[in-house]
PDB file of N, CA and C in Angstrom:
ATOM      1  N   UNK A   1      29.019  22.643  29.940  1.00  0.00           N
ATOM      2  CA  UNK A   1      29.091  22.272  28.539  1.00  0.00           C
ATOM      3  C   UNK A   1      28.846  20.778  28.356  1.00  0.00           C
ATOM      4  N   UNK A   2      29.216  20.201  28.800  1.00  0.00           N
ATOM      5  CA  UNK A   2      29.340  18.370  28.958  1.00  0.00           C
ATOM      6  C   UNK A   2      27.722  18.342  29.533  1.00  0.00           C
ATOM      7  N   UNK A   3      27.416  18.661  30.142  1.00  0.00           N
ATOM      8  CA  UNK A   3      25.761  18.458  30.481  1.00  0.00           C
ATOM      9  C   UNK A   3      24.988  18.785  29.340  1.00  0.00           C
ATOM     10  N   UNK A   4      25.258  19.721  28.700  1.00  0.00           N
ATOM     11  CA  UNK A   4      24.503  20.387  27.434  1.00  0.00           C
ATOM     12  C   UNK A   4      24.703  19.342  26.676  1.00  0.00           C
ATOM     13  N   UNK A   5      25.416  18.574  26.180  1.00  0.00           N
ATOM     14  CA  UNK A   5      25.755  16.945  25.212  1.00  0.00           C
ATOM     15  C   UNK A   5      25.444  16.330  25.515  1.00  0.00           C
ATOM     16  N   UNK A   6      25.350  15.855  26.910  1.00  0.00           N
ATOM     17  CA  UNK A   6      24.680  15.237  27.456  1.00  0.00           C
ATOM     18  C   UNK A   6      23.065  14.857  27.224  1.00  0.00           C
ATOM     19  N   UNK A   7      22.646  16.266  27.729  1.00  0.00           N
ATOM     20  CA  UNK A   7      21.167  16.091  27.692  1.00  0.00           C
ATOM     21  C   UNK A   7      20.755  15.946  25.800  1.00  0.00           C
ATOM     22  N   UNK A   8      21.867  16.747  25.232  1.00  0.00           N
ATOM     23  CA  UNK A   8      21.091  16.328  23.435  1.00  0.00           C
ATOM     24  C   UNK A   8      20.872  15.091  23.205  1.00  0.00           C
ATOM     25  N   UNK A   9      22.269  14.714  23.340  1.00  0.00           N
ATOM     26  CA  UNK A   9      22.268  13.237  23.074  1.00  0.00           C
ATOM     27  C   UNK A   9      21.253  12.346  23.542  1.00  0.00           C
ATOM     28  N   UNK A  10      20.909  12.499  25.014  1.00  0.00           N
ATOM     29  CA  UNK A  10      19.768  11.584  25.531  1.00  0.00           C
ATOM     30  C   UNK A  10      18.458  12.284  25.045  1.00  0.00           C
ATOM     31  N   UNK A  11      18.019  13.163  24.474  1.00  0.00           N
ATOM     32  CA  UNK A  11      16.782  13.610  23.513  1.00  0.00           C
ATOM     33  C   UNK A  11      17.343  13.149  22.408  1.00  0.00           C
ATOM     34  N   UNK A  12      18.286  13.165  21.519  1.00  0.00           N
ATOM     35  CA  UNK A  12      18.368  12.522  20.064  1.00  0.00           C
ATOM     36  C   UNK A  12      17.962  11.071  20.490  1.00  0.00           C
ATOM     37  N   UNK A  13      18.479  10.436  20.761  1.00  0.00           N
ATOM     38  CA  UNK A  13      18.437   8.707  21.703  1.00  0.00           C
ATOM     39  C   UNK A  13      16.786   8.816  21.488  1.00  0.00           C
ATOM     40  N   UNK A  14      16.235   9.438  22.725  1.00  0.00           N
ATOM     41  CA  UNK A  14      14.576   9.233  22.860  1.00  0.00           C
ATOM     42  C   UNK A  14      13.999   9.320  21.020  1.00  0.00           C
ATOM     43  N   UNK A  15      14.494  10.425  20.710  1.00  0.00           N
ATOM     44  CA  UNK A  15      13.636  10.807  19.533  1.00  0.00           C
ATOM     45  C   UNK A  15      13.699   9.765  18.538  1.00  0.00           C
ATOM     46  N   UNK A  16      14.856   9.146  18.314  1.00  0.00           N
ATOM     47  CA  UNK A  16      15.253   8.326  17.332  1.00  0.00           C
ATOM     48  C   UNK A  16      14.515   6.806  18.094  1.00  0.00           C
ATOM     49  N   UNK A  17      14.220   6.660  18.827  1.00  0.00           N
ATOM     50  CA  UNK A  17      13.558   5.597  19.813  1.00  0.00           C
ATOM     51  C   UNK A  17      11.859   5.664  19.184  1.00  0.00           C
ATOM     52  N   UNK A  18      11.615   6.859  19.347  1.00  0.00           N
ATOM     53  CA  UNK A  18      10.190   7.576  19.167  1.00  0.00           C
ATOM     54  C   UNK A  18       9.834   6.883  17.284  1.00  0.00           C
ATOM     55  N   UNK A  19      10.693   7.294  16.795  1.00  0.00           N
ATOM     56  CA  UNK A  19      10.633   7.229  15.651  1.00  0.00           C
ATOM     57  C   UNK A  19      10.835   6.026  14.861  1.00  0.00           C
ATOM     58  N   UNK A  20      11.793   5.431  15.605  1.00  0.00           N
ATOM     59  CA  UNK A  20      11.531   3.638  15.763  1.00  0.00           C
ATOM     60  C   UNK A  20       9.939   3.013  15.737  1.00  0.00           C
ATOM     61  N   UNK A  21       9.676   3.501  17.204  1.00  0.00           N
ATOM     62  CA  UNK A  21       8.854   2.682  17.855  1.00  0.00           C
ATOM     63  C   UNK A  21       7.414   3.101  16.506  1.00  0.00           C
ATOM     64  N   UNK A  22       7.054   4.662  15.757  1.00  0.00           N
ATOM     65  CA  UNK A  22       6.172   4.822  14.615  1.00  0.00           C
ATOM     66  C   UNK A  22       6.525   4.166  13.743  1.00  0.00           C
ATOM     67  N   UNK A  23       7.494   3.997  13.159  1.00  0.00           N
ATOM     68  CA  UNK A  23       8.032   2.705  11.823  1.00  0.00           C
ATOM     69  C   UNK A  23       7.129   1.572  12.371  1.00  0.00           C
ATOM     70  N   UNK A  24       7.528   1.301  13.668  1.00  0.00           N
ATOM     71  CA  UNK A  24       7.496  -0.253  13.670  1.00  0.00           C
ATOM     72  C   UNK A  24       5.560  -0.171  13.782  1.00  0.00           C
ATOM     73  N   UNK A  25       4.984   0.902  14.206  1.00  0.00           N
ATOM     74  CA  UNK A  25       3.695   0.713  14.376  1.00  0.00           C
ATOM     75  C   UNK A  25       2.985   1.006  12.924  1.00  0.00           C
ATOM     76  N   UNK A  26       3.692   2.000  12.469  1.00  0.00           N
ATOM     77  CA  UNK A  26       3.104   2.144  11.073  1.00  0.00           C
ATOM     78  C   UNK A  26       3.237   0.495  10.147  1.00  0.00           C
ATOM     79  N   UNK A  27       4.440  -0.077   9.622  1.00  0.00           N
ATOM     80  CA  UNK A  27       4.513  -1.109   9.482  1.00  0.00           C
ATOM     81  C   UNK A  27       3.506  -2.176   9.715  1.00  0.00           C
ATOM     82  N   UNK A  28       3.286  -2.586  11.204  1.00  0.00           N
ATOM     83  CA  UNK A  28       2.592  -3.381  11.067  1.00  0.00           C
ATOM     84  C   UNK A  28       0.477  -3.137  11.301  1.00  0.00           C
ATOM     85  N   UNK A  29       0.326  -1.721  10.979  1.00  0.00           N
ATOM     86  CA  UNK A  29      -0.776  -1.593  10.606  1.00  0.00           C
ATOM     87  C   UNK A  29      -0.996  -1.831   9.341  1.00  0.00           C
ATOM     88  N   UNK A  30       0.300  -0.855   7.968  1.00  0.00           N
ATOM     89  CA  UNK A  30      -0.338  -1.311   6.713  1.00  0.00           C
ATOM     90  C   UNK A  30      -0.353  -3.180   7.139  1.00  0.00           C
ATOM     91  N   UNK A  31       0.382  -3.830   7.609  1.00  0.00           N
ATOM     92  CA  UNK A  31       0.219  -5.140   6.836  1.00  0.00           C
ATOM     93  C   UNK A  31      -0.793  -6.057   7.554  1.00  0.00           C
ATOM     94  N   UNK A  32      -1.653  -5.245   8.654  1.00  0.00           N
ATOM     95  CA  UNK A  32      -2.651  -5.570   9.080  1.00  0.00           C
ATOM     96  C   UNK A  32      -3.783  -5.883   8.079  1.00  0.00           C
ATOM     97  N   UNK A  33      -3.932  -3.971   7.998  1.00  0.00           N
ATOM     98  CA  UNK A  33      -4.997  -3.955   7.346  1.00  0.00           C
ATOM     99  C   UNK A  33      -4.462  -3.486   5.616  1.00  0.00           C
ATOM    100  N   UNK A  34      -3.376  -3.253   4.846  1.00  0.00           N
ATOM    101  CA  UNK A  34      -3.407  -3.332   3.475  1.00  0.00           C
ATOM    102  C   UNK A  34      -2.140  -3.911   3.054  1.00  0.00           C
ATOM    103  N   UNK A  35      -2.073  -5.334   3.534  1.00  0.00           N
ATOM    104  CA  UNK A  35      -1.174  -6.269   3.213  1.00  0.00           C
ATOM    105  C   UNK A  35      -0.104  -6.143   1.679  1.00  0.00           C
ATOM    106  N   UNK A  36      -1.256  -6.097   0.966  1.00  0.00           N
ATOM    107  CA  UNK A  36      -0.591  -5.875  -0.442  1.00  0.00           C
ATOM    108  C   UNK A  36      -0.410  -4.502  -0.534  1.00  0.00           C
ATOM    109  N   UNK A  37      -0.253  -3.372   0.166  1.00  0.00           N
ATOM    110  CA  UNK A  37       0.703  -2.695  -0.174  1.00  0.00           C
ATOM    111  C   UNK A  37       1.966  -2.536   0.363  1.00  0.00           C
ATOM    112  N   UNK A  38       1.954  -3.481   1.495  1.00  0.00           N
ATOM    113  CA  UNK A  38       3.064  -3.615   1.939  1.00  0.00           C
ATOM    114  C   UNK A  38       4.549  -3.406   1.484  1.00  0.00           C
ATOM    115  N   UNK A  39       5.974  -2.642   2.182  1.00  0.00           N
ATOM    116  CA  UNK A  39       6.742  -3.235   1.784  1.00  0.00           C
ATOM    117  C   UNK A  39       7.664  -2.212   2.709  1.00  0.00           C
ATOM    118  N   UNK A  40       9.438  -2.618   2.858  1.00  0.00           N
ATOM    119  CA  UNK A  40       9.819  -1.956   3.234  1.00  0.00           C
ATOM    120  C   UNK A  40      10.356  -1.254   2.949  1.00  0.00           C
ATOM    121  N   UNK A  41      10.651  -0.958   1.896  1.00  0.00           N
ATOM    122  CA  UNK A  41      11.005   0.326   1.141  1.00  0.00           C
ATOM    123  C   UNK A  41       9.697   1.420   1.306  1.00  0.00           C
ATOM    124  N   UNK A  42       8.428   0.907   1.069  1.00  0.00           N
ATOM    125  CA  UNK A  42       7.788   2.079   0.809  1.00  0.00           C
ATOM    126  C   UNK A  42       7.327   2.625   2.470  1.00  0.00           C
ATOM    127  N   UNK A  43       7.484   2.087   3.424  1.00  0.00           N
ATOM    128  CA  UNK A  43       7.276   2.421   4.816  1.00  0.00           C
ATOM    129  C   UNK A  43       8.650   3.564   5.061  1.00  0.00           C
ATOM    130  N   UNK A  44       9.524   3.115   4.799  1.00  0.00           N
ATOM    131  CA  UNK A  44      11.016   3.945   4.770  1.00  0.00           C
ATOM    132  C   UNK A  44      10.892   5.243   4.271  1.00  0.00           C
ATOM    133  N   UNK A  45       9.888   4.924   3.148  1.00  0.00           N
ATOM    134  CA  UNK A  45       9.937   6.317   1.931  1.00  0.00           C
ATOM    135  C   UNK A  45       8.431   7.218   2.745  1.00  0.00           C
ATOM    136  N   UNK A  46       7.849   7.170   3.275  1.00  0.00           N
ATOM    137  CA  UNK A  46       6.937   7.966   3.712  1.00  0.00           C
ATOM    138  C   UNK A  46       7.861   8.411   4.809  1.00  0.00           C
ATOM    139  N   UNK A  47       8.632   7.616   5.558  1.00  0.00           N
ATOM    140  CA  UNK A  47       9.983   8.265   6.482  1.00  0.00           C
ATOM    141  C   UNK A  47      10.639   9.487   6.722  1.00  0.00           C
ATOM    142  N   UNK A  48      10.923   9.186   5.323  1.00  0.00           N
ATOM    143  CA  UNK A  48      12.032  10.063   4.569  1.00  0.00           C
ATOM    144  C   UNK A  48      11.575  11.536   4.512  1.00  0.00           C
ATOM    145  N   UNK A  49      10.833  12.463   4.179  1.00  0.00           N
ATOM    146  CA  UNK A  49      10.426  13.289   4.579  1.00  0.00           C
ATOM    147  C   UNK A  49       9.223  13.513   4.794  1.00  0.00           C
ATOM    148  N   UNK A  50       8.898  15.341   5.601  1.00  0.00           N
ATOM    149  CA  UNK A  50       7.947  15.207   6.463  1.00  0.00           C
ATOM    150  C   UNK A  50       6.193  15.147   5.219  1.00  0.00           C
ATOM    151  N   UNK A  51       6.597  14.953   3.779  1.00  0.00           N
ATOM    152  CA  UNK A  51       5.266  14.865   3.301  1.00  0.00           C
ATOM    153  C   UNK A  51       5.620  14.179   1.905  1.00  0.00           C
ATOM    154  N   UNK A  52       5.117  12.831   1.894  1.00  0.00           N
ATOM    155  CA  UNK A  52       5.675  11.897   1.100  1.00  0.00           C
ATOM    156  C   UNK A  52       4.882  12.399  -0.292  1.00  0.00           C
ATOM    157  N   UNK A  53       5.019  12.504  -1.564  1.00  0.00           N
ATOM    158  CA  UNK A  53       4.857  13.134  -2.886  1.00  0.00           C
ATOM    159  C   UNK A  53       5.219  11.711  -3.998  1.00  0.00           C
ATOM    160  N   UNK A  54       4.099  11.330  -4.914  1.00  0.00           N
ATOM    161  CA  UNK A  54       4.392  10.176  -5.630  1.00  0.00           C
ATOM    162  C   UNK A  54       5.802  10.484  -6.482  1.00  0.00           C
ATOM    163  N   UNK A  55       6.322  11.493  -6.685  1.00  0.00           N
ATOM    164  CA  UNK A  55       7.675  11.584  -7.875  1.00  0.00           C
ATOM    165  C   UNK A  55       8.798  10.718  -5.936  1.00  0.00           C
ATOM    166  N   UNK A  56       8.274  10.419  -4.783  1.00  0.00           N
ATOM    167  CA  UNK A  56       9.337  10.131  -4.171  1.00  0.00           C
ATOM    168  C   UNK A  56       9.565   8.550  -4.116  1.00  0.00           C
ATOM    169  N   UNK A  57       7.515   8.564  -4.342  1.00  0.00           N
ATOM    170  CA  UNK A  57       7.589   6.642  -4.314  1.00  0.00           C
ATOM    171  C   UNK A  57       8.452   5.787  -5.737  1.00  0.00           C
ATOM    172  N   UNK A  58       8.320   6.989  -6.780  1.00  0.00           N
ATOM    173  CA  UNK A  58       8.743   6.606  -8.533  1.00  0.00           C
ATOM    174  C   UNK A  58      10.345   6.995  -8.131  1.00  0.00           C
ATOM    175  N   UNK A  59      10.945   7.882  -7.622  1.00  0.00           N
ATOM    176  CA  UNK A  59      12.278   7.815  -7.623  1.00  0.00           C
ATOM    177  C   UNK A  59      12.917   7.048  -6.754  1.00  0.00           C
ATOM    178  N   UNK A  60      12.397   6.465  -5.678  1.00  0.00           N
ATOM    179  CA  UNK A  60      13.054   5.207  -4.884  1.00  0.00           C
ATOM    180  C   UNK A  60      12.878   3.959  -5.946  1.00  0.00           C
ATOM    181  N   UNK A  61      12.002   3.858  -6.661  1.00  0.00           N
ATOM    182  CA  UNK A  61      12.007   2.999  -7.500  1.00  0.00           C
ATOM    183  C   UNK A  61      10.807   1.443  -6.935  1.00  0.00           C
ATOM    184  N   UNK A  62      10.299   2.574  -6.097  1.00  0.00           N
ATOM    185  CA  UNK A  62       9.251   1.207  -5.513  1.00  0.00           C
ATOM    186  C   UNK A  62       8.230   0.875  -6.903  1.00  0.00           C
ATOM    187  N   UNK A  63       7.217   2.421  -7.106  1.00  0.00           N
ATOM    188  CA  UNK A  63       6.567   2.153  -8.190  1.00  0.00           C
ATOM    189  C   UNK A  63       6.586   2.932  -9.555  1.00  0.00           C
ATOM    190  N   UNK A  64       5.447   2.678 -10.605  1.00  0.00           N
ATOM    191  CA  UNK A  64       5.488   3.751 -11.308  1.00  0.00           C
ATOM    192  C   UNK A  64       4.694   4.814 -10.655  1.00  0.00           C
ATOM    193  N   UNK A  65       4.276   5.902 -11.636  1.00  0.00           N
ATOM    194  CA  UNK A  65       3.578   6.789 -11.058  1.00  0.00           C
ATOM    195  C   UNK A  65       2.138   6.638 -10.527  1.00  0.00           C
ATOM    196  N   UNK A  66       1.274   5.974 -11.491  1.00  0.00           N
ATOM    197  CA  UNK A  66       0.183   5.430 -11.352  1.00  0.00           C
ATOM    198  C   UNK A  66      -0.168   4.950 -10.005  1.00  0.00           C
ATOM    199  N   UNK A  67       0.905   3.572 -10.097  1.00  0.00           N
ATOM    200  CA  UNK A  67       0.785   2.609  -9.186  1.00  0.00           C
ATOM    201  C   UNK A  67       1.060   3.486  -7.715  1.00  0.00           C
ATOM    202  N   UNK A  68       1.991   4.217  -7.651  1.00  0.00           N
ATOM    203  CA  UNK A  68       2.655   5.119  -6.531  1.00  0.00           C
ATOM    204  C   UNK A  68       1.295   5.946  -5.545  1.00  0.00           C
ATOM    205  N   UNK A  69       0.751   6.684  -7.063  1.00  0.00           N
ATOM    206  CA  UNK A  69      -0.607   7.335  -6.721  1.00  0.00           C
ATOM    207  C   UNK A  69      -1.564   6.874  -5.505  1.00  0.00           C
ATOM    208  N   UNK A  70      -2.031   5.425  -6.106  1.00  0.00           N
ATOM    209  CA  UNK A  70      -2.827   4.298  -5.375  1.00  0.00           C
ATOM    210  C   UNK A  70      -2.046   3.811  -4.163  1.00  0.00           C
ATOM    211  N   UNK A  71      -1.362   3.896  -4.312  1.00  0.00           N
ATOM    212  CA  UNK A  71      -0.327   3.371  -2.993  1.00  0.00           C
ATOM    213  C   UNK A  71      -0.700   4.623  -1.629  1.00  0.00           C
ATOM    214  N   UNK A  72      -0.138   5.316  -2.174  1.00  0.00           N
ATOM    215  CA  UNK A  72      -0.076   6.617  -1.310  1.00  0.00           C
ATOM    216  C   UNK A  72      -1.640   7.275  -0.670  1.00  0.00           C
ATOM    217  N   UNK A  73      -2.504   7.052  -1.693  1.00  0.00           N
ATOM    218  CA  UNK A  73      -4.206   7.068  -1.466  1.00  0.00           C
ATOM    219  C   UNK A  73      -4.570   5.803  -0.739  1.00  0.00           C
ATOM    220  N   UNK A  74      -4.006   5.079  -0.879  1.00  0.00           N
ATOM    221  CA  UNK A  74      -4.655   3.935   0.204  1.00  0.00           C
ATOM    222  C   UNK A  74      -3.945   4.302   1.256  1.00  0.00           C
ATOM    223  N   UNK A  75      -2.686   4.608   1.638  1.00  0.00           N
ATOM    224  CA  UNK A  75      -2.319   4.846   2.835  1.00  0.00           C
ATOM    225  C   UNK A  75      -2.877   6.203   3.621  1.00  0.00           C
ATOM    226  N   UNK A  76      -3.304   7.093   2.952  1.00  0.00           N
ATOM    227  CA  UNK A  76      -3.716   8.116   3.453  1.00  0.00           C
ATOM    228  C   UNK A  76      -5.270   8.041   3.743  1.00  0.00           C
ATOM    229  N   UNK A  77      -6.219   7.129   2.927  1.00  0.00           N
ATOM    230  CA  UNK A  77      -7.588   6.550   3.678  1.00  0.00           C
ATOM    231  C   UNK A  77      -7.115   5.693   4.621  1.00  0.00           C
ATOM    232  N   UNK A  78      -6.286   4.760   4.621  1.00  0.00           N
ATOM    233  CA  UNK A  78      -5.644   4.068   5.855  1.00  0.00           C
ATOM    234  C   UNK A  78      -5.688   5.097   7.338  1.00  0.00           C
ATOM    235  N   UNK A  79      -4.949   6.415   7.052  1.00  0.00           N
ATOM    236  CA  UNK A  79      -4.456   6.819   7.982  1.00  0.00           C
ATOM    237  C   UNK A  79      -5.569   7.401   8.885  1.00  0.00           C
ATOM    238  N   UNK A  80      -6.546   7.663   7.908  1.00  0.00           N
ATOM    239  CA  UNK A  80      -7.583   8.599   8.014  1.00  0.00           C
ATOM    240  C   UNK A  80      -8.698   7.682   8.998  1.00  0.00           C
ATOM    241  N   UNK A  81      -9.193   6.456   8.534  1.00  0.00           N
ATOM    242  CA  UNK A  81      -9.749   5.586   9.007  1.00  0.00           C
ATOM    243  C   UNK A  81      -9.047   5.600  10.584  1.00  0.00           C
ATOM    244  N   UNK A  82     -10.616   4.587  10.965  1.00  0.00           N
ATOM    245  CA  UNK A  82     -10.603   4.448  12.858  1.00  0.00           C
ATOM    246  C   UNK A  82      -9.818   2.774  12.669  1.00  0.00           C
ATOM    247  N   UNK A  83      -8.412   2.627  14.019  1.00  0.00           N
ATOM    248  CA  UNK A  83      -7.982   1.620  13.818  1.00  0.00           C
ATOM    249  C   UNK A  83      -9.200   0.208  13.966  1.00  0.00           C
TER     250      UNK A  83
END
């Protein structure tokens, strides 16, 4: 039983490591290459679940809807694009 906690715990550890280490790479690609959309709230909010939706960028309160739209379309030609 204690091995079984064991081993979760050291996969939660990795995963949450894993998931670190994409923040921190996602991060500093937008502000590579789309500086001004930068921010850390909105890196957090694509985070947050597994398929980010503009009513999530307008209810964190980053943007309006509009603006959210464009945000989210540049990051997704971002993503799409060769680094």
């Amino acid at each position: 039983m204690l091995a079984a906690v064991q081993e979760t715990a050291a996969w939660t550890t990795e995963k949450i490591g894993a998931i670190r280490d994409l923040m921190r790479t996602t991060t500093e690609r937008i502000r590579k290459s789309a500086s001004a959309l930068y921010s850390r709230e909105l890196v957090e909010a694509i985070f947050v679940q597994p398929y980010c939706r503009i009513g999530h960028i307008v209810d964190a309160g980053i943007a309006k809807r509009q603006t959210a739209s464009v945000y989210l379309k540049a990051l997704a030609d971002l993503a799409s694009s060769k680094k």
